[in-house]
PDB file of N, CA and C in Angstrom:
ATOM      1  N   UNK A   1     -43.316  -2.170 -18.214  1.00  0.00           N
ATOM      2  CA  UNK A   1     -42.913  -2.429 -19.575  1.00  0.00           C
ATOM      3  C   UNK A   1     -44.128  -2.519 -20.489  1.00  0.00           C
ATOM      4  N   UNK A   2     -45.053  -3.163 -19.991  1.00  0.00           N
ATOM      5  CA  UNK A   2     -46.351  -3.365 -21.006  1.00  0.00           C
ATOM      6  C   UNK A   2     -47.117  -2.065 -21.161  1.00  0.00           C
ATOM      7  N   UNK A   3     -47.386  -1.198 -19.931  1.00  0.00           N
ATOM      8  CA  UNK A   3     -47.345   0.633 -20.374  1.00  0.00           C
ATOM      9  C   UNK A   3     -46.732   1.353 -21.576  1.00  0.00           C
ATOM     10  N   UNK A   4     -45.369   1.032 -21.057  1.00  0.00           N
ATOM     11  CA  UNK A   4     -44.719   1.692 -22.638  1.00  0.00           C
ATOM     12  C   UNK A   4     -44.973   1.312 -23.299  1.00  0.00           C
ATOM     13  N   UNK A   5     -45.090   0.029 -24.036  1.00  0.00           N
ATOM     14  CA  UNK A   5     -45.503  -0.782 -25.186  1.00  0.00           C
ATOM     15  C   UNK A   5     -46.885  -0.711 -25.535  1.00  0.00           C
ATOM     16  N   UNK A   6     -48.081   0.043 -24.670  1.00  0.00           N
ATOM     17  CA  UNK A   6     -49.433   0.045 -24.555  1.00  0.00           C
ATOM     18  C   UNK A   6     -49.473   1.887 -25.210  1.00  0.00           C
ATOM     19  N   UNK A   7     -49.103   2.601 -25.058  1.00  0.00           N
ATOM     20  CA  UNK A   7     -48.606   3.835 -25.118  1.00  0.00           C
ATOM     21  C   UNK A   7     -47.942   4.009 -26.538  1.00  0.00           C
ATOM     22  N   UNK A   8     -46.975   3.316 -27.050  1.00  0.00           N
ATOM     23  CA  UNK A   8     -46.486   3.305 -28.461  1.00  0.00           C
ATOM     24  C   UNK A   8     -47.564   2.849 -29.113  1.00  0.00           C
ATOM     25  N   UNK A   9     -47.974   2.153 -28.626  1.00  0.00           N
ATOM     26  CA  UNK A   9     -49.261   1.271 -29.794  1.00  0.00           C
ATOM     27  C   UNK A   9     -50.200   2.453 -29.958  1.00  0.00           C
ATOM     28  N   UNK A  10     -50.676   3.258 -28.869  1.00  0.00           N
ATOM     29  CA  UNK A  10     -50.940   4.012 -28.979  1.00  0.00           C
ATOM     30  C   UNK A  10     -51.748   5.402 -29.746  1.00  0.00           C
ATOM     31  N   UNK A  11     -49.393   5.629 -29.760  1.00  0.00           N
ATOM     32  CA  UNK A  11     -49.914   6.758 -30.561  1.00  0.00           C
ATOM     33  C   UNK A  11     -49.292   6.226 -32.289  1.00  0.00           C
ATOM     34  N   UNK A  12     -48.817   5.164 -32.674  1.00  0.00           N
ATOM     35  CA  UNK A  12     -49.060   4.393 -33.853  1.00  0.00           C
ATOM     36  C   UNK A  12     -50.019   4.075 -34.326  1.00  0.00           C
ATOM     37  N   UNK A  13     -51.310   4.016 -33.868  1.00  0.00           N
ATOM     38  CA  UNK A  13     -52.522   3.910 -33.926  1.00  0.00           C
ATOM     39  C   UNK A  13     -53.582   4.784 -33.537  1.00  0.00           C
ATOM     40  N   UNK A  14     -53.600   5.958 -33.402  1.00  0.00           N
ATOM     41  CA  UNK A  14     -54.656   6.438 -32.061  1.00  0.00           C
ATOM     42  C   UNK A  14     -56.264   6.229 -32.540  1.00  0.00           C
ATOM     43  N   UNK A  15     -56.618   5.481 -33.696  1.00  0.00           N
ATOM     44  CA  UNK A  15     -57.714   5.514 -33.478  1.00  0.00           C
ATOM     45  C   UNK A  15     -58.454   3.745 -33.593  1.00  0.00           C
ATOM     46  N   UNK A  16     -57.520   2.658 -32.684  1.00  0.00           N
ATOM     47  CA  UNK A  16     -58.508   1.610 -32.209  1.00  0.00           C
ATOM     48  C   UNK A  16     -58.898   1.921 -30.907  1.00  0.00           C
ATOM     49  N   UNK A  17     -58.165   3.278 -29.979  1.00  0.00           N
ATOM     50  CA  UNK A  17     -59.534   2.884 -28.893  1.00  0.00           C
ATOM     51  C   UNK A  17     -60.457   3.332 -29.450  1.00  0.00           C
ATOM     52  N   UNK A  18     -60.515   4.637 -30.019  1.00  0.00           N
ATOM     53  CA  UNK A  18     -61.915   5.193 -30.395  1.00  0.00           C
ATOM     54  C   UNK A  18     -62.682   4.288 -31.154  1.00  0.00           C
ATOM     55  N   UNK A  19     -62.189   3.107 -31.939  1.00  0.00           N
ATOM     56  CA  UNK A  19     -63.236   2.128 -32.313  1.00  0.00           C
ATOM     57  C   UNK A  19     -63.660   1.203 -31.625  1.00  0.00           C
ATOM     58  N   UNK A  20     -63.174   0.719 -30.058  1.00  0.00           N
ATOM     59  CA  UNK A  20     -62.709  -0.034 -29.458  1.00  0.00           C
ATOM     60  C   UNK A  20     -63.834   0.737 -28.075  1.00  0.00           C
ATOM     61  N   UNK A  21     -64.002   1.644 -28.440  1.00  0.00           N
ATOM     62  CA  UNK A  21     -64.934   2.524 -27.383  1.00  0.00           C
ATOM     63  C   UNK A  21     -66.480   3.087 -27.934  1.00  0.00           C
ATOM     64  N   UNK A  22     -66.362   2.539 -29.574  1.00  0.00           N
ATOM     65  CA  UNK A  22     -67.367   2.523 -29.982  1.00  0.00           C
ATOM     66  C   UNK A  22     -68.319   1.173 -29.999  1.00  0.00           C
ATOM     67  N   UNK A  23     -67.186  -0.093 -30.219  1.00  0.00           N
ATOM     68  CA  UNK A  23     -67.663  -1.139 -30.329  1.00  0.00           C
ATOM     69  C   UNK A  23     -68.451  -1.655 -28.442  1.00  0.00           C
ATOM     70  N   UNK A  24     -67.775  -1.004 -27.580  1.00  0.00           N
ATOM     71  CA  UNK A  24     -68.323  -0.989 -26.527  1.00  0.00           C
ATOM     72  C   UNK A  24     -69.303  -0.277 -26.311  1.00  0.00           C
ATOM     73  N   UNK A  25     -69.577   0.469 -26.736  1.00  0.00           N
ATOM     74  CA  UNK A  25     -71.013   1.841 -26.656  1.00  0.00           C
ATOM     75  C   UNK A  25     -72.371   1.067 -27.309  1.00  0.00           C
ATOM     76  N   UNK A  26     -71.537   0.524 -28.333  1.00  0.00           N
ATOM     77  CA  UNK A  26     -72.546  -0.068 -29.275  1.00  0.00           C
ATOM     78  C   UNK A  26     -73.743  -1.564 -28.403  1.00  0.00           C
ATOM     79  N   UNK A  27     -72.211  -2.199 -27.895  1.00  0.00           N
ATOM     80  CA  UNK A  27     -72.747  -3.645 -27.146  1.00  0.00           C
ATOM     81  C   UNK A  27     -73.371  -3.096 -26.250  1.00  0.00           C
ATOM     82  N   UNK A  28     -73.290  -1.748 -25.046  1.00  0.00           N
ATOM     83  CA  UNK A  28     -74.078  -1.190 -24.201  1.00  0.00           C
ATOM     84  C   UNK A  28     -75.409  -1.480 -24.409  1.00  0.00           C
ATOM     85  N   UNK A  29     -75.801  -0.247 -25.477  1.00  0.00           N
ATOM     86  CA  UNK A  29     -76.312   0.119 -25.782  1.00  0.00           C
ATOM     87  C   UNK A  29     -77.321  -1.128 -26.267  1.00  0.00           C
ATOM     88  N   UNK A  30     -77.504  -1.713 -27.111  1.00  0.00           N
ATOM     89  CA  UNK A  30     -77.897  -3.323 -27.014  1.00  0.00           C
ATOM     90  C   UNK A  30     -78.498  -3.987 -25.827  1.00  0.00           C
ATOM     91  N   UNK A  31     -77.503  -4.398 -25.018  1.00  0.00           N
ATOM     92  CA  UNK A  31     -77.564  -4.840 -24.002  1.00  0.00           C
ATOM     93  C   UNK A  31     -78.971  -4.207 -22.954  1.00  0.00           C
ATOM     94  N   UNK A  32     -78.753  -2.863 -22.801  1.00  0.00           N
ATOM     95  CA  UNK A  32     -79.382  -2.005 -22.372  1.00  0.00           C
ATOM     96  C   UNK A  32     -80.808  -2.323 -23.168  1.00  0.00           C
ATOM     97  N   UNK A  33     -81.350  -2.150 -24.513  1.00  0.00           N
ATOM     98  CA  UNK A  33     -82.173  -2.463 -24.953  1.00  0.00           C
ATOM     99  C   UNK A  33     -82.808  -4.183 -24.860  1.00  0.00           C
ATOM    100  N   UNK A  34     -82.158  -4.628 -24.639  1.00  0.00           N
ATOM    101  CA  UNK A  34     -82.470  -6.124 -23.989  1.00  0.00           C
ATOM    102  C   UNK A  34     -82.934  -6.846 -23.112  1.00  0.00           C
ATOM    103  N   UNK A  35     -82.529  -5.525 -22.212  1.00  0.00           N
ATOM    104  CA  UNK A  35     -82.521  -6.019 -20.518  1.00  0.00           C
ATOM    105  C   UNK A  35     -83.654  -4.701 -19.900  1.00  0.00           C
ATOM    106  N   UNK A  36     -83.655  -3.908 -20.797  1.00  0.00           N
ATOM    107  CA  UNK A  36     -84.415  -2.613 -19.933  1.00  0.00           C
ATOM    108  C   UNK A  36     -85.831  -2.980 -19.689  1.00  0.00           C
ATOM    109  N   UNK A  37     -86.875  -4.363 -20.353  1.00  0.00           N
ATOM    110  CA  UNK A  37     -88.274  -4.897 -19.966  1.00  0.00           C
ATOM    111  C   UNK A  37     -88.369  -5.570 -19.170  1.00  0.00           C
ATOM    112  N   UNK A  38     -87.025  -6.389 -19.041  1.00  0.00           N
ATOM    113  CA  UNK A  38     -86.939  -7.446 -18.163  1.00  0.00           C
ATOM    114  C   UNK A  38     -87.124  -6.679 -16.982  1.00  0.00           C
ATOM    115  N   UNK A  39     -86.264  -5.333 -16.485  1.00  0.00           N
ATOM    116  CA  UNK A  39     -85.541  -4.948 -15.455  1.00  0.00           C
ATOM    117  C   UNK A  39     -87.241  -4.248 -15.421  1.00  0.00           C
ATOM    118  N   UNK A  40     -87.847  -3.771 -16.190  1.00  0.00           N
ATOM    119  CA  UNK A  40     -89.268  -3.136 -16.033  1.00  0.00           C
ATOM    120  C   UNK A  40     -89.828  -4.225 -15.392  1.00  0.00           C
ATOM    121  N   UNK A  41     -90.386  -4.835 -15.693  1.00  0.00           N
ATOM    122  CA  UNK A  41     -91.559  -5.952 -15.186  1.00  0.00           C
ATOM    123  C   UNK A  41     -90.909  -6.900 -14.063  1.00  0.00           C
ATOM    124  N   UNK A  42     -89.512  -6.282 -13.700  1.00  0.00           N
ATOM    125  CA  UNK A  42     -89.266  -7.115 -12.369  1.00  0.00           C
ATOM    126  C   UNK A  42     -89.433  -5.887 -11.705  1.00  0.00           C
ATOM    127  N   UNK A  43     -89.357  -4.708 -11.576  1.00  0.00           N
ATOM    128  CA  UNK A  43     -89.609  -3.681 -10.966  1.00  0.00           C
ATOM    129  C   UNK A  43     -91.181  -3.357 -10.583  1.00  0.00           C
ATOM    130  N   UNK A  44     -92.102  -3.945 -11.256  1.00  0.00           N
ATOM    131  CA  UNK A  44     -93.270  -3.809 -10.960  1.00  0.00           C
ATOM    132  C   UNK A  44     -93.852  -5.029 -10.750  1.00  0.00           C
ATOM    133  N   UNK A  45     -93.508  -6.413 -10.901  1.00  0.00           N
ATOM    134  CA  UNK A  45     -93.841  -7.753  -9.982  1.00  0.00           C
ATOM    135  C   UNK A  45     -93.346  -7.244  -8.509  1.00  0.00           C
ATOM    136  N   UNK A  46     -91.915  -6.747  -8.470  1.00  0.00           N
ATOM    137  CA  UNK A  46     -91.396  -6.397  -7.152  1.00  0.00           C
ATOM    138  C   UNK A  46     -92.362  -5.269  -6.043  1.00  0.00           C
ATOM    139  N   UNK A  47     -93.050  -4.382  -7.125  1.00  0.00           N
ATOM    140  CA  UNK A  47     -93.810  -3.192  -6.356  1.00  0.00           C
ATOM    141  C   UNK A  47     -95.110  -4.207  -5.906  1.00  0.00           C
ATOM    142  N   UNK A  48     -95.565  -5.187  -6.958  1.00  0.00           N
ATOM    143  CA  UNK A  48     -96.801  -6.140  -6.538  1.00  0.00           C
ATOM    144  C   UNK A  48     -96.798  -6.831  -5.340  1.00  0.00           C
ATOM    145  N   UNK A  49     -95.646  -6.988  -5.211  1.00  0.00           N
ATOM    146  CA  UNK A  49     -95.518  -8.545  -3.903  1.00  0.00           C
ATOM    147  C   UNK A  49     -95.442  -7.189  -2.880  1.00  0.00           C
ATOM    148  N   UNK A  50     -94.811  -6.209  -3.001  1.00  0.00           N
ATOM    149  CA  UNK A  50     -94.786  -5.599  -1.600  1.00  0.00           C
ATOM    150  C   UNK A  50     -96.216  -5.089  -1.324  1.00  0.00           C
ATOM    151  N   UNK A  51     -96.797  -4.744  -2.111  1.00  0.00           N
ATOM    152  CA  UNK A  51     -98.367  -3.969  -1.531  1.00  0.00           C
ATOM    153  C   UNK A  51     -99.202  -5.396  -1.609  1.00  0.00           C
ATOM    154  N   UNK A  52     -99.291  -6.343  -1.780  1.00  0.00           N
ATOM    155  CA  UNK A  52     -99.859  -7.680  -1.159  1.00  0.00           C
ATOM    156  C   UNK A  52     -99.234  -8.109   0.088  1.00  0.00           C
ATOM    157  N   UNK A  53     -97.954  -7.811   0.175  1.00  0.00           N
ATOM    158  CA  UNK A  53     -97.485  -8.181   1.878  1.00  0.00           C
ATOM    159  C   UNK A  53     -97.721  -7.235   2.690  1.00  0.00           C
ATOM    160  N   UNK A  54     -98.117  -6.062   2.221  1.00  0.00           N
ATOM    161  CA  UNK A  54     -98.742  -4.733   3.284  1.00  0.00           C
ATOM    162  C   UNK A  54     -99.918  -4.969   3.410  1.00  0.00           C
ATOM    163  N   UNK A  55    -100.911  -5.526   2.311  1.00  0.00           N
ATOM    164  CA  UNK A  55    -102.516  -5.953   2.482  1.00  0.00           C
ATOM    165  C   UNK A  55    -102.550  -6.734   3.720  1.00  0.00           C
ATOM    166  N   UNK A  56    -101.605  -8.121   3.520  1.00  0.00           N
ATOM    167  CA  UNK A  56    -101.712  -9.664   4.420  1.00  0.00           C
ATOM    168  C   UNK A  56    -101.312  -8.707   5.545  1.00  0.00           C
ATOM    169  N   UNK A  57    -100.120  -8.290   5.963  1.00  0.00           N
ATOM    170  CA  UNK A  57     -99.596  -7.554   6.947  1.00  0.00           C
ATOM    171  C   UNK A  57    -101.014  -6.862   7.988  1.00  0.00           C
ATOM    172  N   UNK A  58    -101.826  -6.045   6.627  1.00  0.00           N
ATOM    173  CA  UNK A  58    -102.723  -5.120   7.334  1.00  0.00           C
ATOM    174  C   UNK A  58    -103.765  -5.705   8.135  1.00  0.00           C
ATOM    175  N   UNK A  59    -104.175  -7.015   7.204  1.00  0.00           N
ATOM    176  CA  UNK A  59    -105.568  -8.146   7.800  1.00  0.00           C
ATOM    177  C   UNK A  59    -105.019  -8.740   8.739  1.00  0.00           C
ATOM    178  N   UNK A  60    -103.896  -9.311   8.654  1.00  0.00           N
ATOM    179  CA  UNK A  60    -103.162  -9.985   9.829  1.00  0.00           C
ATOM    180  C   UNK A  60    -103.104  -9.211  11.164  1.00  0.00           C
ATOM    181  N   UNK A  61    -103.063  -7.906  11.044  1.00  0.00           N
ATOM    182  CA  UNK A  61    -103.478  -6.805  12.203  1.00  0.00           C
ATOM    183  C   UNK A  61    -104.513  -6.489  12.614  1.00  0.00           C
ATOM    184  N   UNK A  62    -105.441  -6.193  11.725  1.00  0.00           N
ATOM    185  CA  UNK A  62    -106.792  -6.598  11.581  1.00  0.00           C
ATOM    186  C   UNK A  62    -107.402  -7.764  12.569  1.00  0.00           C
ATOM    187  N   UNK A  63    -106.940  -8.898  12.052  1.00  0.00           N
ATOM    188  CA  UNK A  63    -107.374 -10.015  12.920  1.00  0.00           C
ATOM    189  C   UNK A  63    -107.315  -9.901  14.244  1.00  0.00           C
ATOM    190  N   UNK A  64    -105.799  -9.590  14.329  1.00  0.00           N
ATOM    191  CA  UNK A  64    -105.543  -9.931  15.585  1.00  0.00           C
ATOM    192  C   UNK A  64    -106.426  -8.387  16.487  1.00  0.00           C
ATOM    193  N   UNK A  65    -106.441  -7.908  15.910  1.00  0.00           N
ATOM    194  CA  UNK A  65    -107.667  -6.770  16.974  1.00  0.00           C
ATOM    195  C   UNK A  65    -108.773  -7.706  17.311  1.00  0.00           C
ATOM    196  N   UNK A  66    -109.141  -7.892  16.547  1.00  0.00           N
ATOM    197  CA  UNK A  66    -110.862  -8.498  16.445  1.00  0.00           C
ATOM    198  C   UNK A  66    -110.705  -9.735  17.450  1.00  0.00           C
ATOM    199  N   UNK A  67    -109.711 -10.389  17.360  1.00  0.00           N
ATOM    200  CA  UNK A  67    -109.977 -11.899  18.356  1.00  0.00           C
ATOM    201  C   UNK A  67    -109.050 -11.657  19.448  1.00  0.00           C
ATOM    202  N   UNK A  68    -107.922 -10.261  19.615  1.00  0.00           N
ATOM    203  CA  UNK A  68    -107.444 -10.460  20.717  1.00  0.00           C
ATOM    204  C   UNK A  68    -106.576 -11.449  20.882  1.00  0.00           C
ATOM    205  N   UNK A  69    -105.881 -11.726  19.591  1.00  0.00           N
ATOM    206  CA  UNK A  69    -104.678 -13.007  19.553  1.00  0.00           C
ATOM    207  C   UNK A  69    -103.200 -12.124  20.012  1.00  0.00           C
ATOM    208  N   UNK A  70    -102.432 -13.058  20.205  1.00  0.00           N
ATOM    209  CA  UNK A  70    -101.181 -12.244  20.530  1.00  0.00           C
ATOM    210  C   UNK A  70    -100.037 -13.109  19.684  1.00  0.00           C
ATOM    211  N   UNK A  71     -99.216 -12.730  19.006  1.00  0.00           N
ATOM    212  CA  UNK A  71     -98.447 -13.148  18.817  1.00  0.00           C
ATOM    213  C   UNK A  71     -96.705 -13.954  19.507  1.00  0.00           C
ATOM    214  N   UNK A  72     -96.422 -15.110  19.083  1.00  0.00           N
ATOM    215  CA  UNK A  72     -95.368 -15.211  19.815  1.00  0.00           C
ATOM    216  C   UNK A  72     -94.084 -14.184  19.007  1.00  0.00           C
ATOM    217  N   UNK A  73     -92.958 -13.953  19.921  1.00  0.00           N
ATOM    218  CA  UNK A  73     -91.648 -13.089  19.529  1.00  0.00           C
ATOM    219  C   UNK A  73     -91.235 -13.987  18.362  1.00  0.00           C
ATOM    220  N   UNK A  74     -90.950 -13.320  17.230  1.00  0.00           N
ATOM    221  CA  UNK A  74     -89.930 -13.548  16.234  1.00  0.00           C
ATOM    222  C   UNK A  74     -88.756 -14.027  16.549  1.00  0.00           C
ATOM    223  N   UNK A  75     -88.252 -15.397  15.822  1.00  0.00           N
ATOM    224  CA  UNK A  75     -87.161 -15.906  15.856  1.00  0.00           C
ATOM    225  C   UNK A  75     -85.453 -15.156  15.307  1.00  0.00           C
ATOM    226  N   UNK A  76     -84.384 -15.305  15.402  1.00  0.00           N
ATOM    227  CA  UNK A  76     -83.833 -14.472  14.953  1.00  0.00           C
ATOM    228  C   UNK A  76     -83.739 -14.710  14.162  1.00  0.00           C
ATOM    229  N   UNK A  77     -84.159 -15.713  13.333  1.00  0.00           N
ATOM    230  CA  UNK A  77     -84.008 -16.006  11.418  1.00  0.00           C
ATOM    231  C   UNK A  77     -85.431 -15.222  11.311  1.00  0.00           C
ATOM    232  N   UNK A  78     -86.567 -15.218  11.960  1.00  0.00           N
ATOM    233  CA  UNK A  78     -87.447 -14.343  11.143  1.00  0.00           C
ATOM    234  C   UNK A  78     -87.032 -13.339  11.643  1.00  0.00           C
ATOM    235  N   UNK A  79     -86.752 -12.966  12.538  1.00  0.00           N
ATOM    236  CA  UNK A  79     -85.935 -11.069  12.165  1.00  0.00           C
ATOM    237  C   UNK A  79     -85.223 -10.693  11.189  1.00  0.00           C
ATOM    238  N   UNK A  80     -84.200 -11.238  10.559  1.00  0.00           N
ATOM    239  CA  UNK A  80     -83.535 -11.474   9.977  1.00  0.00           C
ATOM    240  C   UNK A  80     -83.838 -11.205   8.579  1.00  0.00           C
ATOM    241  N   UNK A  81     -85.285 -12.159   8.137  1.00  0.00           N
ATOM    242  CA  UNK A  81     -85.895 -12.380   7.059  1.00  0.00           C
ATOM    243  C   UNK A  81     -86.966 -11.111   6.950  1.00  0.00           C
ATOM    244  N   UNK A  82     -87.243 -10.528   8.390  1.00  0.00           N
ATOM    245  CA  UNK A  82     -88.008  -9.358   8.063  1.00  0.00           C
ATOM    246  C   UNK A  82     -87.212  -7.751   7.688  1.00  0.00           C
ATOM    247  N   UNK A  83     -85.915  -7.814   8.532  1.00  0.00           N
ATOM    248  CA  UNK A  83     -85.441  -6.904   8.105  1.00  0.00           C
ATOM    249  C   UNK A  83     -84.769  -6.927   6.652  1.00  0.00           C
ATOM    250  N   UNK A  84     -84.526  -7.883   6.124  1.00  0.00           N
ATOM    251  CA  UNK A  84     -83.988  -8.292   4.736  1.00  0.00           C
ATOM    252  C   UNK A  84     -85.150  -7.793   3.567  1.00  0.00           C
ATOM    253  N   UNK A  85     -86.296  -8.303   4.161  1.00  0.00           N
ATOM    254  CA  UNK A  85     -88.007  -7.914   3.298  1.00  0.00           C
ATOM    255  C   UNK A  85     -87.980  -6.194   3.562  1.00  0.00           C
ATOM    256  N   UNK A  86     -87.942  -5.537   4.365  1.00  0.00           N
ATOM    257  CA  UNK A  86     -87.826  -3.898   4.987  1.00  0.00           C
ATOM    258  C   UNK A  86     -86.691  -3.501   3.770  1.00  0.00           C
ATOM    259  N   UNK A  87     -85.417  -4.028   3.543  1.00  0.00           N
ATOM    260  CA  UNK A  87     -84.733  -3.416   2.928  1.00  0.00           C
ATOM    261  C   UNK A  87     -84.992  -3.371   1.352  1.00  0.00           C
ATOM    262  N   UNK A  88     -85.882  -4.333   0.996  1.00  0.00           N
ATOM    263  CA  UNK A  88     -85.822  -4.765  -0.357  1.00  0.00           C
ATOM    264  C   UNK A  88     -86.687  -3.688  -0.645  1.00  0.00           C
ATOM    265  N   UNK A  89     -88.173  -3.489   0.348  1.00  0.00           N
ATOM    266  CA  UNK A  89     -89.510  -2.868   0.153  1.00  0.00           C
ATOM    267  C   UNK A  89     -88.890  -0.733   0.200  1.00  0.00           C
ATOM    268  N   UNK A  90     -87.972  -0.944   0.540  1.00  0.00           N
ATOM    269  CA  UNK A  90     -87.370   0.361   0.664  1.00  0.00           C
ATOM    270  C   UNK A  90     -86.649   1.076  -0.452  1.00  0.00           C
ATOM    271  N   UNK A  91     -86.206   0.124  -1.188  1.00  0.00           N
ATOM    272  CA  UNK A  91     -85.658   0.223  -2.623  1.00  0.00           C
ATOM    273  C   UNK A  91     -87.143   0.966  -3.646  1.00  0.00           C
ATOM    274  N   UNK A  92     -87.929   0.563  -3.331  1.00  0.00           N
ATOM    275  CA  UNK A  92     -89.242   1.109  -4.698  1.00  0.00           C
ATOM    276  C   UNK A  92     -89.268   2.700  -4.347  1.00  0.00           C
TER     277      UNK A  92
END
C-alpha cells in the first residue's frame, strides 16, 4: 500500500526526488571534502607505523643473528595480533 501511495506522489510531483538527490549529492560531496585530509594523513601515519615495524622487525633479526638468541613460539593471541598487523600492512 505505501508503494502505491509512494508512486502517486510520485508522478504528482516528479521533481522532489531530483531535488532530494541533489540535496544528497550536495551533503556527499561536503562530507567528502571534510573527511578526504583526515582519511589522507591517516593513510600515511598508517604507511609510517608499518615501515617502522619492518625497521624494529629488521634489527630485531638483525640481533638475533649477531647473539644467536632464539626466540620462544608465539602465543595464540600473538598470532592472532600478528596476523591481524599482516592484514592491515597489506591494505597500503
Amino acid at each position: 500500500m505505501e508503494a502505491e501511495v509512494d508512486k502517486l506522489e510520485l508522478m504528482k510531483n516528479p521533481v522532489t526526488p531530483l531535488k532530494e538527490l541533489s540535496a544528497i549529492k550536495s551533503r556527499y560531496q561536503t562530507l567528502h571534502a571534510r573527511f578526504k585530509p583526515t582519511a589522507v594523513k591517516h593513510k600515511e601515519t598508517k604507511s609510517r607505523m608499518c615501515a617502522t615495524f619492518n625497521k624494529t622487525m629488521t634489527l630485531i633479526q638483525e640481533l638475533q643473528k649477531q647473539t644467536d638468541l632464539k626466540l620462544l613460539p608465539l602465543t595464540d593471541e600473538e598470532k592472532t595480533a600478528a596476523e591481524q598487523l599482516r592484514a592491515h600492512m597489506s591494505d597500503l
